[in-house]
PDB file of N, CA and C in Angstrom:
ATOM      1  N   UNK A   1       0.848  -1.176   0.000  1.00  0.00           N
ATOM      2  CA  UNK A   1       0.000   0.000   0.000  1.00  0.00           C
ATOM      3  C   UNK A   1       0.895   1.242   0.000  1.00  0.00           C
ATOM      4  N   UNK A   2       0.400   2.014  -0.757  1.00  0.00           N
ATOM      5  CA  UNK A   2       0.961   3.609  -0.676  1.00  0.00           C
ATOM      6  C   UNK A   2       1.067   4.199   0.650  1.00  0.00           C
ATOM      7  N   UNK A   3       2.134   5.656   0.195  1.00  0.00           N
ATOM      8  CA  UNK A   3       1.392   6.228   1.993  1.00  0.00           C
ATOM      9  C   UNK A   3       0.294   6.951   1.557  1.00  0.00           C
ATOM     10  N   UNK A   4      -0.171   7.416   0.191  1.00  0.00           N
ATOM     11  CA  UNK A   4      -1.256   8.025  -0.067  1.00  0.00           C
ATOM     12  C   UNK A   4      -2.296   6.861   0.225  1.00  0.00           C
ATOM     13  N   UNK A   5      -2.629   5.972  -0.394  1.00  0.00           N
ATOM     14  CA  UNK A   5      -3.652   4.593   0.260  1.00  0.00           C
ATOM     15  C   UNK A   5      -3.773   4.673   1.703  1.00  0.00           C
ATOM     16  N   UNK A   6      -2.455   4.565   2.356  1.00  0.00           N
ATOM     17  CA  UNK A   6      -2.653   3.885   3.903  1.00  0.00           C
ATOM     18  C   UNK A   6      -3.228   5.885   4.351  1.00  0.00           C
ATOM     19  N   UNK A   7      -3.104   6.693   3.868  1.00  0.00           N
ATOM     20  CA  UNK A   7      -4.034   7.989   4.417  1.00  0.00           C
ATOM     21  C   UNK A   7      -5.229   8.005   4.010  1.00  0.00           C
ATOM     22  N   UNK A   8      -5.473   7.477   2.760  1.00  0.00           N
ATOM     23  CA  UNK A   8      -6.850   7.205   2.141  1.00  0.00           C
ATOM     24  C   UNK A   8      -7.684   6.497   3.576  1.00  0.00           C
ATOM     25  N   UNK A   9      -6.985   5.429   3.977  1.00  0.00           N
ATOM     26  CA  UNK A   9      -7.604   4.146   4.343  1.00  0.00           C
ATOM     27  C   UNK A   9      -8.085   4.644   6.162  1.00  0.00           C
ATOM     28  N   UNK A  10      -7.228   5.466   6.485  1.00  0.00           N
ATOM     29  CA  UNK A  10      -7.232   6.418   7.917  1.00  0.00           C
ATOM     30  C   UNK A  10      -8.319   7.032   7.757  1.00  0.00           C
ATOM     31  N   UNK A  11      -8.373   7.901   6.773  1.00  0.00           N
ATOM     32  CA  UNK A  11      -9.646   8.724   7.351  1.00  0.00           C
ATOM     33  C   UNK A  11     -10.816   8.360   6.404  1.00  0.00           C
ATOM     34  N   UNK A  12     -11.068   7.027   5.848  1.00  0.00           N
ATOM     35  CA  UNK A  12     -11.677   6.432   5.606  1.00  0.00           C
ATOM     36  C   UNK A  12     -12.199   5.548   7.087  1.00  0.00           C
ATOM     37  N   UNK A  13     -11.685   5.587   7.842  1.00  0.00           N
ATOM     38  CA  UNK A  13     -12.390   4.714   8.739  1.00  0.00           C
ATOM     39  C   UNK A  13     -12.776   6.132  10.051  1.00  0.00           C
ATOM     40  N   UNK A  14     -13.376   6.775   9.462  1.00  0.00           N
ATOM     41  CA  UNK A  14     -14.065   7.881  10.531  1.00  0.00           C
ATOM     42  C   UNK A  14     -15.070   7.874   9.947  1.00  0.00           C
ATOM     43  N   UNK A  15     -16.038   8.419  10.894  1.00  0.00           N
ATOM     44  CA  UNK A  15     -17.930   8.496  10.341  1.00  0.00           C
ATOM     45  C   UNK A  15     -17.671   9.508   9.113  1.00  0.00           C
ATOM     46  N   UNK A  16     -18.101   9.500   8.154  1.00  0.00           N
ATOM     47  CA  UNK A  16     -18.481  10.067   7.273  1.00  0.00           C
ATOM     48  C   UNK A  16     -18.526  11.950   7.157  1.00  0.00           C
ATOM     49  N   UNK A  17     -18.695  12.580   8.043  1.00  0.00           N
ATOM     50  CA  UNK A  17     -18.706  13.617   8.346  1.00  0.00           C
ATOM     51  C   UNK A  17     -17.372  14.390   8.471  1.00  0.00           C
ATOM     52  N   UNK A  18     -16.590  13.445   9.619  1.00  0.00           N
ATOM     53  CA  UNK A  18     -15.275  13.783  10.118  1.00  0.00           C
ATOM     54  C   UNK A  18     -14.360  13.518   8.901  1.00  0.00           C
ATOM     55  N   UNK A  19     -14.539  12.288   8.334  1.00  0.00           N
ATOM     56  CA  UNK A  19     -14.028  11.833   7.237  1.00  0.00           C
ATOM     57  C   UNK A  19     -13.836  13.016   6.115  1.00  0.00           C
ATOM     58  N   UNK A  20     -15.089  13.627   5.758  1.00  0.00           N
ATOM     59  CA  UNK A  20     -15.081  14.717   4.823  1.00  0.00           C
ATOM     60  C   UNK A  20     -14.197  16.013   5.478  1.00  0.00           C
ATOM     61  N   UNK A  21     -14.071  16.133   6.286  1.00  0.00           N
ATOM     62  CA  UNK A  21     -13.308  17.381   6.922  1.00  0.00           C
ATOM     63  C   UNK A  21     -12.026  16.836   6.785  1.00  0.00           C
ATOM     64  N   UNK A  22     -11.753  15.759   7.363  1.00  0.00           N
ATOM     65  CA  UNK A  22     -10.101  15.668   6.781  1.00  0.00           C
ATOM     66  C   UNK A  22      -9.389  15.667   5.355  1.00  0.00           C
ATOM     67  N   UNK A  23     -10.324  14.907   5.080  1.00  0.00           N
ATOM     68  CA  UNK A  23     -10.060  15.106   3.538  1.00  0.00           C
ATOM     69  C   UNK A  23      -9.955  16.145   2.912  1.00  0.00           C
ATOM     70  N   UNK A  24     -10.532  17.067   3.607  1.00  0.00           N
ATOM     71  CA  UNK A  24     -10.646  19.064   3.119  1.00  0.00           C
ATOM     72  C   UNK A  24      -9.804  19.821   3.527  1.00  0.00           C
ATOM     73  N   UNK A  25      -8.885  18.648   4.556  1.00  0.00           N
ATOM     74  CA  UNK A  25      -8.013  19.541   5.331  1.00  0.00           C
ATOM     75  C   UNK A  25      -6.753  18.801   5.100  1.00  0.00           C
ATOM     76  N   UNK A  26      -6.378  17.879   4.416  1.00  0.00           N
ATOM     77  CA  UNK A  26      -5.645  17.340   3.356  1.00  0.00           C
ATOM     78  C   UNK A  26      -5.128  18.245   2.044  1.00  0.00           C
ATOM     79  N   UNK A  27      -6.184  18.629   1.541  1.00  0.00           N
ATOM     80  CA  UNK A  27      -6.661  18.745   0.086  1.00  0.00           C
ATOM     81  C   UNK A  27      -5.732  20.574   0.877  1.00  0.00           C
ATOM     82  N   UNK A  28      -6.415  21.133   1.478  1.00  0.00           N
ATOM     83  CA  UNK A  28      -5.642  22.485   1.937  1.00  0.00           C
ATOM     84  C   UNK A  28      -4.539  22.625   1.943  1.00  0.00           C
ATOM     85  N   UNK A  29      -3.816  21.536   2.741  1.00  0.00           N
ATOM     86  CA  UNK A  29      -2.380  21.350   2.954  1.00  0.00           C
ATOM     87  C   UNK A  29      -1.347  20.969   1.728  1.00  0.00           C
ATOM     88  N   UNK A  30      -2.095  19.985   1.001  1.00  0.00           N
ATOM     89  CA  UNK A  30      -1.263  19.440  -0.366  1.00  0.00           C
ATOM     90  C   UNK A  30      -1.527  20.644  -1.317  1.00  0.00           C
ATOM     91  N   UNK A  31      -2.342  21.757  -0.933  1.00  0.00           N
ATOM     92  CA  UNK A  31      -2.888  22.522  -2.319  1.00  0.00           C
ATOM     93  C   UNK A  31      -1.924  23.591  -2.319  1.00  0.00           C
ATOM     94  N   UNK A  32      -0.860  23.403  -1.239  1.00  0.00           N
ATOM     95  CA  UNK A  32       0.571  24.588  -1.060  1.00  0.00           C
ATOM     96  C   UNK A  32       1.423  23.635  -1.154  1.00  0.00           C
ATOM     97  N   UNK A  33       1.600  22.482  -1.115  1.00  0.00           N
ATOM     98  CA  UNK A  33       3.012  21.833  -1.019  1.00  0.00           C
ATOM     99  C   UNK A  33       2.609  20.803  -2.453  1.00  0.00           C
ATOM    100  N   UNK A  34       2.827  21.424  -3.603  1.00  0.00           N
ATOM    101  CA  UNK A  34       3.159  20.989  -5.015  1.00  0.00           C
ATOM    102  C   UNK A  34       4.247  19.498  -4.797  1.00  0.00           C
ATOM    103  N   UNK A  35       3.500  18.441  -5.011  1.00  0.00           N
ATOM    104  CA  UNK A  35       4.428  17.172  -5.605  1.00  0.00           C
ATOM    105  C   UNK A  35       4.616  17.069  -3.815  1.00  0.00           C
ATOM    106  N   UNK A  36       3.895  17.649  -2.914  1.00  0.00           N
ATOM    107  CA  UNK A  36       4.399  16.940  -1.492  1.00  0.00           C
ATOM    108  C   UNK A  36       3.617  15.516  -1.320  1.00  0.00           C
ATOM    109  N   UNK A  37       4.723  14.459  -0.429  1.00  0.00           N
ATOM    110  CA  UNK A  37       4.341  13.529  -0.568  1.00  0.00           C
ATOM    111  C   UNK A  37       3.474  12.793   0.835  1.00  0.00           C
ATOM    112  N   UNK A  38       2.500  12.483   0.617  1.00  0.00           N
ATOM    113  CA  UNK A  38       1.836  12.259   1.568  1.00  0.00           C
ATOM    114  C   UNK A  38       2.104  10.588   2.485  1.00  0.00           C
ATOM    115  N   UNK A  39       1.940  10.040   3.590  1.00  0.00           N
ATOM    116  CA  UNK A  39       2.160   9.230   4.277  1.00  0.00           C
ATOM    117  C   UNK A  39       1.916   9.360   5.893  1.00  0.00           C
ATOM    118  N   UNK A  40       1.677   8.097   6.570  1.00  0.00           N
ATOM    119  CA  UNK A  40       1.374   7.902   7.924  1.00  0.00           C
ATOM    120  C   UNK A  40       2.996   7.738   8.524  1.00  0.00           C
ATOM    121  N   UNK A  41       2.992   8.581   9.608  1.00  0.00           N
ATOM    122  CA  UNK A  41       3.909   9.068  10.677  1.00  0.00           C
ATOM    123  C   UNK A  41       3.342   8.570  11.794  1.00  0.00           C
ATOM    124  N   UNK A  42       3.899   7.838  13.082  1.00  0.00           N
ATOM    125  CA  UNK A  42       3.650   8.144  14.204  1.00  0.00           C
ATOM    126  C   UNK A  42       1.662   7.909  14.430  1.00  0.00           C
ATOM    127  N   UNK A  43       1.074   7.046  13.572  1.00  0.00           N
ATOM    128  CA  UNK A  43       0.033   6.823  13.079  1.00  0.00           C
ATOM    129  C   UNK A  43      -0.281   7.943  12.677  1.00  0.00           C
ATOM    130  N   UNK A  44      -0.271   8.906  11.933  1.00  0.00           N
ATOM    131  CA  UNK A  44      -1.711  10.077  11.959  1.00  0.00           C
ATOM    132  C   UNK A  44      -0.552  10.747  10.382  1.00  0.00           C
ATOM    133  N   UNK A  45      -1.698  11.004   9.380  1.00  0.00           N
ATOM    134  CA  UNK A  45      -1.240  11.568   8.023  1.00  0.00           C
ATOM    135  C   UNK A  45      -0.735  12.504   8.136  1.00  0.00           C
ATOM    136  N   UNK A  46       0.490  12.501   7.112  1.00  0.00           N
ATOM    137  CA  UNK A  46       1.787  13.641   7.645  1.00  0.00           C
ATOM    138  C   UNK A  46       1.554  13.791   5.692  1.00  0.00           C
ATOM    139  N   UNK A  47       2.181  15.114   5.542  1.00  0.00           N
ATOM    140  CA  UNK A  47       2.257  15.653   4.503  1.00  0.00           C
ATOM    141  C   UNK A  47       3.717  15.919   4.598  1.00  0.00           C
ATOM    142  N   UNK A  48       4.646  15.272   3.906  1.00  0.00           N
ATOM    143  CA  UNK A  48       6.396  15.716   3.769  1.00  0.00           C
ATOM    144  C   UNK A  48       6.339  17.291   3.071  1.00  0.00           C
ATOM    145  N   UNK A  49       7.367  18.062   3.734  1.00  0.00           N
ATOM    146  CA  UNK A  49       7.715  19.089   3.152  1.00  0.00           C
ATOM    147  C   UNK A  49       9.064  19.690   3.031  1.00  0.00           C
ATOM    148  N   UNK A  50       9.172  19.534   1.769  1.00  0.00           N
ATOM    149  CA  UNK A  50      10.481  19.217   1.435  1.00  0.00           C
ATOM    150  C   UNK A  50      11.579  18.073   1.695  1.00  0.00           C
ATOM    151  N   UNK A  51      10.679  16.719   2.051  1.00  0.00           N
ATOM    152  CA  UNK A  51      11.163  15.624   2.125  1.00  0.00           C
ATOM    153  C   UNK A  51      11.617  15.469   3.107  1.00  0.00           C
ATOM    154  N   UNK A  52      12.262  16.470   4.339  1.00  0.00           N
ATOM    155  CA  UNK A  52      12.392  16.718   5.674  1.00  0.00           C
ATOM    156  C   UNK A  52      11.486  17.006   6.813  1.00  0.00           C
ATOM    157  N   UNK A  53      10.719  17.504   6.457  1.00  0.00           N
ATOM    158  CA  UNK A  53       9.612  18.066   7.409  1.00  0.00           C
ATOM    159  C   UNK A  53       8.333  17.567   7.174  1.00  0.00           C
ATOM    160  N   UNK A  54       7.340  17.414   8.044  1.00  0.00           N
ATOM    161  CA  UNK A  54       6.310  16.832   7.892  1.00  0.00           C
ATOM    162  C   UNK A  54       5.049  17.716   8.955  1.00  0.00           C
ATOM    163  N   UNK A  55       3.762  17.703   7.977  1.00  0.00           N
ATOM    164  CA  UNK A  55       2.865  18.183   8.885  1.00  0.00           C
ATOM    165  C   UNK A  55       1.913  17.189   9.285  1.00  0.00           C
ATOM    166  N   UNK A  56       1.489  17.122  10.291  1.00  0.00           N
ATOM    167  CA  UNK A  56       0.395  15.911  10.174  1.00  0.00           C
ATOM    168  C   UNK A  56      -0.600  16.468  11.026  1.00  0.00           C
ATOM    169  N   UNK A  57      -1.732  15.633  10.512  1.00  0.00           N
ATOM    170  CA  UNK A  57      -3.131  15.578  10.590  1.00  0.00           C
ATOM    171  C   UNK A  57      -3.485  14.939  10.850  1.00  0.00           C
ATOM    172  N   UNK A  58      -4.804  14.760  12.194  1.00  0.00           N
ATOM    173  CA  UNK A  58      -4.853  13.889  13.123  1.00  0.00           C
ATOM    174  C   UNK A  58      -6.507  14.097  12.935  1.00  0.00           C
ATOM    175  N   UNK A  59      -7.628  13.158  13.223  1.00  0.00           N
ATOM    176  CA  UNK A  59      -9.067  13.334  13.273  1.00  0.00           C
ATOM    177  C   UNK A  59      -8.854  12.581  14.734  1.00  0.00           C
ATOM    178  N   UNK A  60      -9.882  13.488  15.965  1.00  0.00           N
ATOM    179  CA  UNK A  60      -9.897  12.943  17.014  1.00  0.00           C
ATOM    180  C   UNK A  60     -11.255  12.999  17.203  1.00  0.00           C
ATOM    181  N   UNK A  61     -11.757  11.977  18.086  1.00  0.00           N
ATOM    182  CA  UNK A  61     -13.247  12.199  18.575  1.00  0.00           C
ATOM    183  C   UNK A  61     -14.086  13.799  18.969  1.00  0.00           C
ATOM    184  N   UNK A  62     -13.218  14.897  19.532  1.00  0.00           N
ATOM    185  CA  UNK A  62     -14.093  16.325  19.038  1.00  0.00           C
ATOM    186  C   UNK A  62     -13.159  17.274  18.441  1.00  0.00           C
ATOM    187  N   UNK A  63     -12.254  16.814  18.076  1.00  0.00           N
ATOM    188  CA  UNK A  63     -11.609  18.112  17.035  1.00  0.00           C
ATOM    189  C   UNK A  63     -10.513  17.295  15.727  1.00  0.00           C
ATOM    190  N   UNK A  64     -10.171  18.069  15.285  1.00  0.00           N
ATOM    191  CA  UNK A  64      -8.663  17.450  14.099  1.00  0.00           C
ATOM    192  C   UNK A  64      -7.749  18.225  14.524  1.00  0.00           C
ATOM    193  N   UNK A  65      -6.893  17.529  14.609  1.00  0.00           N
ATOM    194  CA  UNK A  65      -5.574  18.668  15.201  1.00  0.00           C
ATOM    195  C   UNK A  65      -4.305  18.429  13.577  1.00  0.00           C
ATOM    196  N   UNK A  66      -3.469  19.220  14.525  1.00  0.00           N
ATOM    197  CA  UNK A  66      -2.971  19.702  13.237  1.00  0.00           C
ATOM    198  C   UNK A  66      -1.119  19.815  13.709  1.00  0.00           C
ATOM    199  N   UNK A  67      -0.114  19.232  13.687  1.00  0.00           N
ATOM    200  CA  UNK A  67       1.350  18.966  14.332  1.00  0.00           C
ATOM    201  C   UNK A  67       2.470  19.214  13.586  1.00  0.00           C
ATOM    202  N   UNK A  68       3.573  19.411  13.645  1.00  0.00           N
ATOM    203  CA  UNK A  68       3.716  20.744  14.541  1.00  0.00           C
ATOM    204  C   UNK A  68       3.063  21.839  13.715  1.00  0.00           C
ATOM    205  N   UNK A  69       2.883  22.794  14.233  1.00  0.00           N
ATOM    206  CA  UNK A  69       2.267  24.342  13.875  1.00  0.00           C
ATOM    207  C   UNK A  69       3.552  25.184  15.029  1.00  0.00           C
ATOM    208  N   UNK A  70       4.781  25.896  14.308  1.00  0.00           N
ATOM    209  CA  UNK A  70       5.195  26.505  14.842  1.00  0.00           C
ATOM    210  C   UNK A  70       5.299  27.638  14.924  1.00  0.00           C
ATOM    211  N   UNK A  71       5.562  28.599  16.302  1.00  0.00           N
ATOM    212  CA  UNK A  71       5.082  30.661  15.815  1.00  0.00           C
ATOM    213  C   UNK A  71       5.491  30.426  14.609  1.00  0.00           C
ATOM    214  N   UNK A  72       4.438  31.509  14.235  1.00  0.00           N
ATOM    215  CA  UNK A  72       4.458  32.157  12.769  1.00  0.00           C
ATOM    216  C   UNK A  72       4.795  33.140  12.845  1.00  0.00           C
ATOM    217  N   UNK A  73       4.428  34.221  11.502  1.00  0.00           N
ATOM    218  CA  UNK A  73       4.497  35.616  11.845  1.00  0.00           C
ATOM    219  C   UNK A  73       3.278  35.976  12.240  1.00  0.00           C
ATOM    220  N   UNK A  74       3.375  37.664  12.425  1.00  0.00           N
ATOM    221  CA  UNK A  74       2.856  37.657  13.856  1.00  0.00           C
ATOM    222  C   UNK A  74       1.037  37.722  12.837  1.00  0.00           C
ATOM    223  N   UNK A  75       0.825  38.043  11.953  1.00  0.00           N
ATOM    224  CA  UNK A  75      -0.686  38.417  11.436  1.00  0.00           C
ATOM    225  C   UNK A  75      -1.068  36.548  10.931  1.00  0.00           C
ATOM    226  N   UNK A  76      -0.643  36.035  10.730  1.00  0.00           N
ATOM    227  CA  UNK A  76      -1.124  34.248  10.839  1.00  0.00           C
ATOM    228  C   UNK A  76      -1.374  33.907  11.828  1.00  0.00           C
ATOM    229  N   UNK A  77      -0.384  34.095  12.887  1.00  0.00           N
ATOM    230  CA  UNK A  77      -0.470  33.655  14.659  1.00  0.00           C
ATOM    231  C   UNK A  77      -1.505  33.993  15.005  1.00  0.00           C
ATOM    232  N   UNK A  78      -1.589  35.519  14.546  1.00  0.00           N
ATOM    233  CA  UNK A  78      -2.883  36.053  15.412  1.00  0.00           C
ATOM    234  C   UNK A  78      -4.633  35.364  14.707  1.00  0.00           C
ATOM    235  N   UNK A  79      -4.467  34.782  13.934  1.00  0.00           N
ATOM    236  CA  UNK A  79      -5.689  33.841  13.231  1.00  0.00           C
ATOM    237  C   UNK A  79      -5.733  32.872  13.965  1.00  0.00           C
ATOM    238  N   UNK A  80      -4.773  32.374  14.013  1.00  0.00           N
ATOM    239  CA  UNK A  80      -4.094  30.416  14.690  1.00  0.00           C
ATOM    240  C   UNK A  80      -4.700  30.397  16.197  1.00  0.00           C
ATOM    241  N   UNK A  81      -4.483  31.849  16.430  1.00  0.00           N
ATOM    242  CA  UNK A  81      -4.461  31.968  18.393  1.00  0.00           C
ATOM    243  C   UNK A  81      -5.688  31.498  18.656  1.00  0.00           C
ATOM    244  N   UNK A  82      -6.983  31.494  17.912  1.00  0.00           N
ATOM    245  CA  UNK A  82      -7.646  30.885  18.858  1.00  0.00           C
ATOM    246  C   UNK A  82      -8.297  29.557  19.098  1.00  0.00           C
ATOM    247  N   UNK A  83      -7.166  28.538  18.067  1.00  0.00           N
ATOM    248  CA  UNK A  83      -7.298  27.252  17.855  1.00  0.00           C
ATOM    249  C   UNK A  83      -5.623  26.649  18.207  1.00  0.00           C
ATOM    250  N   UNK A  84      -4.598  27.364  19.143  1.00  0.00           N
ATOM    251  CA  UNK A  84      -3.607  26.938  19.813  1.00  0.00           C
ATOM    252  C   UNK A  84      -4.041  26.115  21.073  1.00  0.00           C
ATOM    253  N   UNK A  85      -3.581  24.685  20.869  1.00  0.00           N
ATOM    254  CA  UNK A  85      -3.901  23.812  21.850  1.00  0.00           C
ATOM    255  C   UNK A  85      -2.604  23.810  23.102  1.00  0.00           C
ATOM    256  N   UNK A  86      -1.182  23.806  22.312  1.00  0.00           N
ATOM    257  CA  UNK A  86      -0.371  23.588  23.013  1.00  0.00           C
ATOM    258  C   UNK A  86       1.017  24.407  22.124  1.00  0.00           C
ATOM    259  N   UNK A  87       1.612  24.351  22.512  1.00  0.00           N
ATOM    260  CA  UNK A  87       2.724  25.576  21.925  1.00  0.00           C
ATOM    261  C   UNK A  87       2.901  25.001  19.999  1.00  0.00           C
ATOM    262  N   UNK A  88       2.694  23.892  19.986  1.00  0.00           N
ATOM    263  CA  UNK A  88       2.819  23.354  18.713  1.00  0.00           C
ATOM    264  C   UNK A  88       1.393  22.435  18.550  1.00  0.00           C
ATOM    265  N   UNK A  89       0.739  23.177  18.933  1.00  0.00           N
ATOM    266  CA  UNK A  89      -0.439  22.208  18.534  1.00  0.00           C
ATOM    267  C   UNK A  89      -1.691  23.029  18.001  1.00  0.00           C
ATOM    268  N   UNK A  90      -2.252  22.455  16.994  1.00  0.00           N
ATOM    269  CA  UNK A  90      -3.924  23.439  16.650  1.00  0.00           C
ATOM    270  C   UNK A  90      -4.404  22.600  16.682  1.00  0.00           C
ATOM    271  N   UNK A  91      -5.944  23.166  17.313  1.00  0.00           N
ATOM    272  CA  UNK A  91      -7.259  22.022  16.910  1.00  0.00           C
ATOM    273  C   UNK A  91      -8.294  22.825  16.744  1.00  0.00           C
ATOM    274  N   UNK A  92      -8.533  21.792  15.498  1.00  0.00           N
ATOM    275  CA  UNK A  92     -10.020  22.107  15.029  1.00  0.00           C
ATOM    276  C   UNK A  92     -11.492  21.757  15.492  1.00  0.00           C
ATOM    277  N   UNK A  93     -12.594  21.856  16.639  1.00  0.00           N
ATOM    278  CA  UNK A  93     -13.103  21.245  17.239  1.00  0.00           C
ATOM    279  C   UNK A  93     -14.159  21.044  16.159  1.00  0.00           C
ATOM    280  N   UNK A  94     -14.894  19.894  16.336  1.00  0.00           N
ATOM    281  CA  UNK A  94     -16.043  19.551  15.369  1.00  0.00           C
ATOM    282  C   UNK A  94     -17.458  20.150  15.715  1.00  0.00           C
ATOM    283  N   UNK A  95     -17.397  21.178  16.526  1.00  0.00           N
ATOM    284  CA  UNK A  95     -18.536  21.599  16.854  1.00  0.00           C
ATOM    285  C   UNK A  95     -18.611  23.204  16.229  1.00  0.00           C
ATOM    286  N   UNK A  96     -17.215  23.448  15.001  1.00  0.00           N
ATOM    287  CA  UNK A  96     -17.336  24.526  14.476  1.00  0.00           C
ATOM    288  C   UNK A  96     -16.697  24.507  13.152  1.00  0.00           C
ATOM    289  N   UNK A  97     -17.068  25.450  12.223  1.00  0.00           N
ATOM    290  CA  UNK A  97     -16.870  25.180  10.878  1.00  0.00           C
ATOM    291  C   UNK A  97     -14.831  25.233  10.514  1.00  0.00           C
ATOM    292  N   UNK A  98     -14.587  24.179  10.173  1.00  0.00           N
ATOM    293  CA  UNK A  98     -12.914  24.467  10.136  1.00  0.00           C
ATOM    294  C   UNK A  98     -12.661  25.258   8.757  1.00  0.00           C
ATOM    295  N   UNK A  99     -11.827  26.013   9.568  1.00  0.00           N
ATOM    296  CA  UNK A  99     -11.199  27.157   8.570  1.00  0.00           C
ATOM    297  C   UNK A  99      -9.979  26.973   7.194  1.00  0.00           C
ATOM    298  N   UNK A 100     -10.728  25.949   5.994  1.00  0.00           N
ATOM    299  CA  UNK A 100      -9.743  25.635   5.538  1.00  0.00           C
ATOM    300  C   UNK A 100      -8.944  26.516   5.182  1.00  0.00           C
ATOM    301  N   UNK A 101      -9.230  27.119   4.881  1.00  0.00           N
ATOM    302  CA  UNK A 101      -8.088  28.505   3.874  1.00  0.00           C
ATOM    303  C   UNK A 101      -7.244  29.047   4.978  1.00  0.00           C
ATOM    304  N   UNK A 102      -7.731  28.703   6.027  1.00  0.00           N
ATOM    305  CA  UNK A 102      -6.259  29.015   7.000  1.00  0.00           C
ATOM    306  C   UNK A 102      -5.501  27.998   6.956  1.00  0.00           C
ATOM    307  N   UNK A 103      -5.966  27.046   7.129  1.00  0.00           N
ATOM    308  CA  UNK A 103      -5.027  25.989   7.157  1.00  0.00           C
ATOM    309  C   UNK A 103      -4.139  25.766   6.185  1.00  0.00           C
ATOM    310  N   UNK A 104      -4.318  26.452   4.552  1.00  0.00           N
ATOM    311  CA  UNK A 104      -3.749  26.742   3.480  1.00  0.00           C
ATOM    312  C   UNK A 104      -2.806  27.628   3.744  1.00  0.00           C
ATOM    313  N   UNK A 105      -3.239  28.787   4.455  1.00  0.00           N
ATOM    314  CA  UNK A 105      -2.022  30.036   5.138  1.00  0.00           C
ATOM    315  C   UNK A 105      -0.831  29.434   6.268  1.00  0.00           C
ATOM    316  N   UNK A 106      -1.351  29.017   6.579  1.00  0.00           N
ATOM    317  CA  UNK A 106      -0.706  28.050   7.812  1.00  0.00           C
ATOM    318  C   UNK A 106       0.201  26.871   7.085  1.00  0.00           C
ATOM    319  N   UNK A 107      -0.392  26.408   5.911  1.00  0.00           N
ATOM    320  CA  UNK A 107       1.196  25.448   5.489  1.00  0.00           C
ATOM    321  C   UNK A 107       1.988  26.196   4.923  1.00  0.00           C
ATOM    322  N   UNK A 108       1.525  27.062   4.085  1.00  0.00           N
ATOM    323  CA  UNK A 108       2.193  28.053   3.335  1.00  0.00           C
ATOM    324  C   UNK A 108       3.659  28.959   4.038  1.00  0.00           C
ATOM    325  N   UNK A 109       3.059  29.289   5.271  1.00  0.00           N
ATOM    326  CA  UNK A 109       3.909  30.010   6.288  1.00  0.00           C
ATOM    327  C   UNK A 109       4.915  28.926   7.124  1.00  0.00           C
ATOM    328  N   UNK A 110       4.682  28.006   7.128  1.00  0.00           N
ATOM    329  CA  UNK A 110       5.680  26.697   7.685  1.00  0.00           C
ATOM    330  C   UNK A 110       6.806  26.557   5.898  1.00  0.00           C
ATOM    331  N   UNK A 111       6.205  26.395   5.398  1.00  0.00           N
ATOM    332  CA  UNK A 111       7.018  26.424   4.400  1.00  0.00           C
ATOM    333  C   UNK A 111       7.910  27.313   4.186  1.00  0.00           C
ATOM    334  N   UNK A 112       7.327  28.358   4.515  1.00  0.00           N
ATOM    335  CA  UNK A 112       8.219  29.485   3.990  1.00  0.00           C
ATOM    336  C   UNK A 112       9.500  29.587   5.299  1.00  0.00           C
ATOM    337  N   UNK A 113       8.808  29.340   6.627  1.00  0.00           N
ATOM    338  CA  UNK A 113       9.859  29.281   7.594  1.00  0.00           C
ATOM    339  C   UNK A 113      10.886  27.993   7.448  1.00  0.00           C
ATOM    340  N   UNK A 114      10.470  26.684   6.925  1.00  0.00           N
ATOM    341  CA  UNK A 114      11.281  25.116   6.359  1.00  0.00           C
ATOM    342  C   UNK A 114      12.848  25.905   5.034  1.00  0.00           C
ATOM    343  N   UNK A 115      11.809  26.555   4.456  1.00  0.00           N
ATOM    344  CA  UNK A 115      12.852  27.219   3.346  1.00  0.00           C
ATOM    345  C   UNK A 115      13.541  28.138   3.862  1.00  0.00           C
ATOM    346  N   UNK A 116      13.577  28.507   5.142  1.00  0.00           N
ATOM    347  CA  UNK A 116      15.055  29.673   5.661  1.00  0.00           C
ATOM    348  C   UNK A 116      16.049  28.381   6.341  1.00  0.00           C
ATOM    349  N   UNK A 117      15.357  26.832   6.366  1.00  0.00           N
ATOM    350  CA  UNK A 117      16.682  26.149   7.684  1.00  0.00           C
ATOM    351  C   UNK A 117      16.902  24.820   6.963  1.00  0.00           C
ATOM    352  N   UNK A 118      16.983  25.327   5.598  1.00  0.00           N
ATOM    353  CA  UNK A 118      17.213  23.862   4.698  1.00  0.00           C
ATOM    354  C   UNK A 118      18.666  24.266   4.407  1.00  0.00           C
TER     355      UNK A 118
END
């Protein structure tokens, strides 16, 4: 199996609902990292970036979190701040609409910080 399959096959086994949110929050993350390669880390779908770094995406019983998420600059942070779980952690709780297009800003800005320490 692929690592794209074995991520297929992950959030294929969530109810249907949750399922569709990851997949949207997949689709966000790969839609900034061109030719990034997707695969399971540490169980939970990681998106490689730049073949060194990895983001991953987690579906939990009330939110999706999102690993590492490190400071940004300061007008992203201040979006992020009110879904900071833990100094490197975001979550998305399922009891509110997830913000894909941040989450698009948010890989975008990891990237751009990956490309100053390569």
């Amino acid at each position: 199996m692929s690592g794209a399959d074995d991520v297929d096959a992950y959030i294929d086994g969530f109810p249907p609902e949750t399922a569709d949110r990851l997949r949207r929050v997949r689709a966000a993350i790969t839609g900034e990292v061109p030719g990034g390669e997707l695969r399971m880390r540490y169980g939970m779908p990681a998106v490689m970036l730049g073949g060194r770094y990895a983001l991953h995406f987690a579906g939990w019983k009330k939110h999706i979190g999102l690993y590492p998420v490190p400071a940004l600059d300061e007008a992203v942070e201040a979006e992020i701040a009110p879904y900071r779980s833990k100094t490197d952690s975001v979550v998305f709780p399922h009891t509110r609409p997830v913000p894909y297009d941040l989450i698009g800003r948010v890989t975008a800005a990891i990237l751009a910080l990956r490309a100053d320490v390569r």
